[in-house]
N, C-alpha and C. Protein backbone atom coordinates (compact mmCIF):
# COMPACT_ATOMS: atom_id res chain seq x y z
N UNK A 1 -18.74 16.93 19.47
CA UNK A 1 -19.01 15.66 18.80
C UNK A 1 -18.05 15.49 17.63
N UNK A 2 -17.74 14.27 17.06
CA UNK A 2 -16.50 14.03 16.41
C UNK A 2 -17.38 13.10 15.48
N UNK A 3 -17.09 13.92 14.23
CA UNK A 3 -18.14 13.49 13.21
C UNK A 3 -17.48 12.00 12.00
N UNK A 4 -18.52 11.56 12.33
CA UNK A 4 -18.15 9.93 11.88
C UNK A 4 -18.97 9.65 10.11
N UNK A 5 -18.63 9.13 9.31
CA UNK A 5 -18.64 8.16 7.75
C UNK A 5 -19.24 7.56 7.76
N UNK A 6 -20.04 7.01 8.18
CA UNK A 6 -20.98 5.67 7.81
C UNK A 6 -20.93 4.96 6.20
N UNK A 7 -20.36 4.01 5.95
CA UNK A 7 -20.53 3.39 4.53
C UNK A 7 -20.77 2.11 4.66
N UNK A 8 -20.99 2.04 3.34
CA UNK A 8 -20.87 0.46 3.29
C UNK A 8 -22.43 0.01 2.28
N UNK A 9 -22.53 -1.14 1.63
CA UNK A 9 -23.24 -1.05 0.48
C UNK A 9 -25.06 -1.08 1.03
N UNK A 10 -24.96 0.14 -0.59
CA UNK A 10 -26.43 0.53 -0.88
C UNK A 10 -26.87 -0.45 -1.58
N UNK A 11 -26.82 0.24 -2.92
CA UNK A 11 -27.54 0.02 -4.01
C UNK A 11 -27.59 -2.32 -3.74
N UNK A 12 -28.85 -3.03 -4.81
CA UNK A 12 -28.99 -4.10 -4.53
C UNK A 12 -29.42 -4.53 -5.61
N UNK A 13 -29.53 -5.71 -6.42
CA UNK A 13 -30.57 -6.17 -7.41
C UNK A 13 -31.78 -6.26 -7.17
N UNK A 14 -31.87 -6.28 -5.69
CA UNK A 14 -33.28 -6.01 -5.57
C UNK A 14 -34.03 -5.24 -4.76
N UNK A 15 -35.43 -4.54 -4.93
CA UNK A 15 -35.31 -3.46 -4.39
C UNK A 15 -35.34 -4.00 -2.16
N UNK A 16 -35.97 -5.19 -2.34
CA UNK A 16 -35.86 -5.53 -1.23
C UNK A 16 -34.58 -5.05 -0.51
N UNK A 17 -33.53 -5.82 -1.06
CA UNK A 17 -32.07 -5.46 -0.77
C UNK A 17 -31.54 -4.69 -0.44
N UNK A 18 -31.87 -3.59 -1.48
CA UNK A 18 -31.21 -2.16 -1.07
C UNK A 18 -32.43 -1.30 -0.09
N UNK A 19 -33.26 -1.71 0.23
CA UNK A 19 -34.14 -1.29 1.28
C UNK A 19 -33.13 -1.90 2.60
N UNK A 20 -33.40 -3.32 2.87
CA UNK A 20 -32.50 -3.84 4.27
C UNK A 20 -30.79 -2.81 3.85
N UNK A 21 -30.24 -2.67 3.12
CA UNK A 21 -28.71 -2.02 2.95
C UNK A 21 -29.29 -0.46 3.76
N UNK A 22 -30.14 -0.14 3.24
CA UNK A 22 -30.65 1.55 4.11
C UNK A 22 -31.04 0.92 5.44
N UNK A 23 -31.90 -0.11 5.88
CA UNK A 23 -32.23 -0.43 7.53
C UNK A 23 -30.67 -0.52 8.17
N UNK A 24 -29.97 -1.17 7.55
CA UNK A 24 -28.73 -1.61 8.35
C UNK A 24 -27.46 -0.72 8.58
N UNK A 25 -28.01 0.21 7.68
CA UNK A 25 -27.04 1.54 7.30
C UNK A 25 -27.53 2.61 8.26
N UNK A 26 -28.92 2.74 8.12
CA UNK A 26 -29.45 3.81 9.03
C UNK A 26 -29.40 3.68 10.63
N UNK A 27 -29.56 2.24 10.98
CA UNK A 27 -29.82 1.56 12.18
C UNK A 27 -28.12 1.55 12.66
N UNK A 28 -27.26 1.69 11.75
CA UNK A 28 -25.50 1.77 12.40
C UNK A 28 -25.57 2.96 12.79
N UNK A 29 -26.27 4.03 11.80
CA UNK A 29 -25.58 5.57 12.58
C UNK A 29 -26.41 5.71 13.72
N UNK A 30 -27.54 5.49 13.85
CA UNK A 30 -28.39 5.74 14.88
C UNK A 30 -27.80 5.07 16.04
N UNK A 31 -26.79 4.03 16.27
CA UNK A 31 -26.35 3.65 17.33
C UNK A 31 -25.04 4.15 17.53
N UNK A 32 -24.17 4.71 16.78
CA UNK A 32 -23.05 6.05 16.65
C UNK A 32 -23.70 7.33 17.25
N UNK A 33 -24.51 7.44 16.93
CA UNK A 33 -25.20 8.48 17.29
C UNK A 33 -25.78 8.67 18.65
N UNK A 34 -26.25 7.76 19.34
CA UNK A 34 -26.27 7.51 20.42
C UNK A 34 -25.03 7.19 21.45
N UNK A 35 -23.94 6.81 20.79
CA UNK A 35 -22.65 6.32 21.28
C UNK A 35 -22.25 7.92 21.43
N UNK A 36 -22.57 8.90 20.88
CA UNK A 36 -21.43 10.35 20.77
C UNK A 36 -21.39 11.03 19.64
N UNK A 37 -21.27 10.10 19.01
CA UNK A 37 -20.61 10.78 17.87
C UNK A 37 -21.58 11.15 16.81
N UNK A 38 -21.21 12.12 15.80
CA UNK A 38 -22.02 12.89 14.81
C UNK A 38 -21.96 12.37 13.46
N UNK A 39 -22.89 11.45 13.20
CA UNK A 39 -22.35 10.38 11.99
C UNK A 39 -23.23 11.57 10.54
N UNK A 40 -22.75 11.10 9.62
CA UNK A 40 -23.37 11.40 8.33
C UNK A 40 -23.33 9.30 7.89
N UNK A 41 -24.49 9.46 7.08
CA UNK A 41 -24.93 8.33 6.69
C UNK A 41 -25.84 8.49 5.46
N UNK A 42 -25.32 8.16 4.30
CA UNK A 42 -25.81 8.33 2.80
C UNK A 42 -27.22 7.82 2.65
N UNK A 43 -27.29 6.65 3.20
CA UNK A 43 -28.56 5.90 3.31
C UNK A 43 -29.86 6.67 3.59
N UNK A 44 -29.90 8.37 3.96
CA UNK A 44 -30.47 9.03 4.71
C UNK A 44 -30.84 10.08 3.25
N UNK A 45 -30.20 9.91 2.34
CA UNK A 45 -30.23 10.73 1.26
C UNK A 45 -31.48 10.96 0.56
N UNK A 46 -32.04 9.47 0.62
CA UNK A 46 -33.59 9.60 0.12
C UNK A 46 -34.36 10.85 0.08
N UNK A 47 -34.52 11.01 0.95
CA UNK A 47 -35.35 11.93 1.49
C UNK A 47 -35.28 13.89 0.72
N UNK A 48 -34.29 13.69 0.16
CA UNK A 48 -33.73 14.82 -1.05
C UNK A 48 -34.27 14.59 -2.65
N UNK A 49 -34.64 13.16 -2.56
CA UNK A 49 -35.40 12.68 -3.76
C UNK A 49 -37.16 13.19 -3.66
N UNK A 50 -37.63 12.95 -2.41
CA UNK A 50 -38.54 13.32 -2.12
C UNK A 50 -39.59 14.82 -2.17
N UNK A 51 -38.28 15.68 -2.35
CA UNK A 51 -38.89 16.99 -2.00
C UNK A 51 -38.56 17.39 -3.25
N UNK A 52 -38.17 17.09 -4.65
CA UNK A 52 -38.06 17.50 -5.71
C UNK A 52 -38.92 17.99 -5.91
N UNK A 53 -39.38 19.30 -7.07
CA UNK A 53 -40.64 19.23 -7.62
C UNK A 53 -39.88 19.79 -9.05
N UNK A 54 -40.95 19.92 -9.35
CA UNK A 54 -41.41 20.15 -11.26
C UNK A 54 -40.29 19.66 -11.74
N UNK A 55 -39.28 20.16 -12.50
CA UNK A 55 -38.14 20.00 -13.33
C UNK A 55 -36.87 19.51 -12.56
N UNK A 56 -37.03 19.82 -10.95
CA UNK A 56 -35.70 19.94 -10.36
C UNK A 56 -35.19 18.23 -10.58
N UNK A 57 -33.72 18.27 -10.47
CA UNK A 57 -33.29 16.55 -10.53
C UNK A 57 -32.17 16.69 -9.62
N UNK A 58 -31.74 15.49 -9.01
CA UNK A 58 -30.76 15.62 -8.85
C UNK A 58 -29.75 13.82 -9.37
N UNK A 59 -28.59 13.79 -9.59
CA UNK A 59 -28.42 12.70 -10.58
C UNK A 59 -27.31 12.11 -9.59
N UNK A 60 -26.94 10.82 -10.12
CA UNK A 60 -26.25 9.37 -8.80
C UNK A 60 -24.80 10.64 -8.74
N UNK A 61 -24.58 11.08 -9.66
CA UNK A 61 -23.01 12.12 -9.73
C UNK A 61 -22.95 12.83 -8.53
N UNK A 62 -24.50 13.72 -8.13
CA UNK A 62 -24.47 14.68 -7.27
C UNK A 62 -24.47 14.03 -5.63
N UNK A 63 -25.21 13.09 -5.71
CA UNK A 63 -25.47 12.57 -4.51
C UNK A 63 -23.46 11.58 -3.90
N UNK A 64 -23.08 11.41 -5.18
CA UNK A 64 -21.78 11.08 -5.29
C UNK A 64 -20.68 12.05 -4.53
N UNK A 65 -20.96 13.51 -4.94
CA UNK A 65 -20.19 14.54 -4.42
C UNK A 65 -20.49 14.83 -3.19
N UNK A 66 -22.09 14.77 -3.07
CA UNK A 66 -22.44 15.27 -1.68
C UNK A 66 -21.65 14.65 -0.57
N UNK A 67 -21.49 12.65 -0.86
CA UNK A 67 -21.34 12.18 0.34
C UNK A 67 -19.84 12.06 0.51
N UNK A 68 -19.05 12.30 -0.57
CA UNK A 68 -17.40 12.56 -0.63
C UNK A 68 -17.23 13.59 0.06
N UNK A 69 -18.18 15.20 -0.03
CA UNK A 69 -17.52 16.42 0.64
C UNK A 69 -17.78 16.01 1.96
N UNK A 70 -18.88 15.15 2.59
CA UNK A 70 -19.03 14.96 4.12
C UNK A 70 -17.67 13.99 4.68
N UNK A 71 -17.12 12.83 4.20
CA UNK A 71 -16.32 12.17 4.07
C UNK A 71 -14.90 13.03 4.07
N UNK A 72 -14.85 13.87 3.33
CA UNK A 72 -13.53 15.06 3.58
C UNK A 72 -13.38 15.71 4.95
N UNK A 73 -14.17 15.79 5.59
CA UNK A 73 -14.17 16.44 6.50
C UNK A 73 -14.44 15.46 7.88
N UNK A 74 -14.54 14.24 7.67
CA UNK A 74 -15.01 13.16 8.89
C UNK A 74 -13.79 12.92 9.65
N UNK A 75 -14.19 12.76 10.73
CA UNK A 75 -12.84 12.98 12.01
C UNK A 75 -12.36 11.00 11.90
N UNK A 76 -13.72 10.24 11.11
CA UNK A 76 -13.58 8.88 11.29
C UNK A 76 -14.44 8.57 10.68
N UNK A 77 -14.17 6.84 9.84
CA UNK A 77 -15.33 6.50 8.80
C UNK A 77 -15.76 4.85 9.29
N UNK A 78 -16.44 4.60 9.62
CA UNK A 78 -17.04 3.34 10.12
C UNK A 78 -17.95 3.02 8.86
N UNK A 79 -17.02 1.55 8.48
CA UNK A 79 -16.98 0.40 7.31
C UNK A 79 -18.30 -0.96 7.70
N UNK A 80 -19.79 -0.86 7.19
CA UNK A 80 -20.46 -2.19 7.72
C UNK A 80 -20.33 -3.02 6.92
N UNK A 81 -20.27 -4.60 7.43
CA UNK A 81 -20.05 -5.62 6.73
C UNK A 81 -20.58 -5.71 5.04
N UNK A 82 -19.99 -6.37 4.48
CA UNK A 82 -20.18 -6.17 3.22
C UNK A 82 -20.01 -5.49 2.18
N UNK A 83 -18.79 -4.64 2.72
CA UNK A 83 -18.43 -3.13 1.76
C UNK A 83 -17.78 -4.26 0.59
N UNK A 84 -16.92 -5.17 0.64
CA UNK A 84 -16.41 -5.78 -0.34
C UNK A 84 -17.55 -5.77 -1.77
N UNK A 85 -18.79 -5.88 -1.64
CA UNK A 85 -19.49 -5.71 -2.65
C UNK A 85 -20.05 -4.32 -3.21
N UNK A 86 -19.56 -3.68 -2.20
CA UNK A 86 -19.75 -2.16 -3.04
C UNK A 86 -18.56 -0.96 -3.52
N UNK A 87 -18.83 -0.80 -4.98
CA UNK A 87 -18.31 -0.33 -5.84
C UNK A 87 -17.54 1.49 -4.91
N UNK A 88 -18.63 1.95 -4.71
CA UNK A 88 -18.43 3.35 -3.67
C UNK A 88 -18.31 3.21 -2.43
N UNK A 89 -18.36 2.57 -1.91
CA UNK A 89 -17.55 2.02 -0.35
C UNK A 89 -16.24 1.79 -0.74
N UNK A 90 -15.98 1.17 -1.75
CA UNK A 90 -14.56 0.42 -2.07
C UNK A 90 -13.65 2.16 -2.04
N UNK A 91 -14.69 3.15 -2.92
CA UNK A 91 -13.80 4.16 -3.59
C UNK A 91 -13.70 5.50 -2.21
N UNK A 92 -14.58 5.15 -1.44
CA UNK A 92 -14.73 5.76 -0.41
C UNK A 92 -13.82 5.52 0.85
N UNK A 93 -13.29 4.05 0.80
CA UNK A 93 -12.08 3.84 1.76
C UNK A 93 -10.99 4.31 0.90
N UNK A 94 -10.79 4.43 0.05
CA UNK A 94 -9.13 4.58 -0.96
C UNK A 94 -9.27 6.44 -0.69
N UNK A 95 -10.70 7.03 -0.68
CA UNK A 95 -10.21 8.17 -0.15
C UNK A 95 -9.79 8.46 1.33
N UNK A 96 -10.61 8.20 1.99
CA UNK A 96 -10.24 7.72 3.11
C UNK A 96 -8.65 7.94 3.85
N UNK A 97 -8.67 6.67 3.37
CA UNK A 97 -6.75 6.46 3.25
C UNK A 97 -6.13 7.07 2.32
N UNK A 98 -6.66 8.13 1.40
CA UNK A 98 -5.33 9.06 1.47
C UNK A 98 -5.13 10.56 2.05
N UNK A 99 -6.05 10.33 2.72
CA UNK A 99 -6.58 11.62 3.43
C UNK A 99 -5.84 11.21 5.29
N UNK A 100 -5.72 10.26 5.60
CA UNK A 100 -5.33 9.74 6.32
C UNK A 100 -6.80 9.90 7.76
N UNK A 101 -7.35 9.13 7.18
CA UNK A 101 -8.72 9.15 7.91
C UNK A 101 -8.85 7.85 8.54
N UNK A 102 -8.95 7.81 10.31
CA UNK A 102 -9.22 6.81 10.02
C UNK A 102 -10.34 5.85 10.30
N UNK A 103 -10.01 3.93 9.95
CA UNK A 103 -11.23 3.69 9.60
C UNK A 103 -11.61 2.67 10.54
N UNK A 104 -12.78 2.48 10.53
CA UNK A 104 -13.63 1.36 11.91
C UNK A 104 -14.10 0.48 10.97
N UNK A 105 -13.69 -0.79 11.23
CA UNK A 105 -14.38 -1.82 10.29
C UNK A 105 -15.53 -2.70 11.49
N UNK A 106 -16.87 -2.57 10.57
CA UNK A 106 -17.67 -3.74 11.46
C UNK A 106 -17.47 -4.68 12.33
N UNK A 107 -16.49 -5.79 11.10
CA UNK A 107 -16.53 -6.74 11.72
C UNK A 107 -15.92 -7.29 13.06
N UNK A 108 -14.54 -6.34 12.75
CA UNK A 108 -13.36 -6.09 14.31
C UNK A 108 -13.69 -5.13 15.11
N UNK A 109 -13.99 -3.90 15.00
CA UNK A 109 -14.59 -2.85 15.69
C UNK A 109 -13.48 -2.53 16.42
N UNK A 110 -12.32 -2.13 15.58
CA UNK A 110 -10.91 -1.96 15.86
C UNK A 110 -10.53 -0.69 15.00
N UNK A 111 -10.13 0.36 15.32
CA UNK A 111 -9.56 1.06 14.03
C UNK A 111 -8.11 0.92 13.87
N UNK A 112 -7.99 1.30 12.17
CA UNK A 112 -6.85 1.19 11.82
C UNK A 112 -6.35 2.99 11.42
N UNK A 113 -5.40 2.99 11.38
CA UNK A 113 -5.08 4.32 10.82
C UNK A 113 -4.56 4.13 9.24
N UNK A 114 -5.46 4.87 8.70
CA UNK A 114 -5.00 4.41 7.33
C UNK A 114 -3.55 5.31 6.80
């Protein structure tokens, strides 16, 4: 399996928002995933918030690194509509492309080689 990026925007002004940004995020890899390939998908991160207990934290920095080291290592990064509004999608293709990774955009479902 040839492990795939999933990005494209989270966070929302509202919490509605960034709830549908995780349905539409989660619901892309799950159909990558079914297609072959071995996606990582940030949107999935929650769930690390969940199992905290007493003192433990973990902060937006860490969850920042986590999904860059998966991204270092992705054979390919598939872009869903609307990355233009996100801040870490934006910073996540510029790594991307200098890593020479390349990328699947939604809307063409064409890759480019960055």
């Amino acid at each position: 399996m040839r492990r795939l990026y999933v990005a494209g925007p989270y966070s929302n002004s509202s919490v509605i928002g960034a709830l549908d940004n995780m349905r539409r995020g989660m619901r892309k890899a799950t159909e990558k995933f079914l297609e072959g390939w071995a996606p990582f998908a940030p949107w999935m991160d929650y769930h690390y918030s969940l199992m905290l207990r007493g003192d433990e934290k973990l902060t937006v920095e860490d969850y920042y690194a986590y999904s860059i080291a998966w991204l270092r290592v992705s054979d390919a990064m598939y872009v869903l509509k609307g990355w233009e509004s996100s801040k870490g999608t934006m910073a996540e293709i510029e790594i991307a492309k200098e890593m020479g990774i390349p990328i699947m955009w939604e809307e063409v479902e064409s890759t480019v080689m960055a």
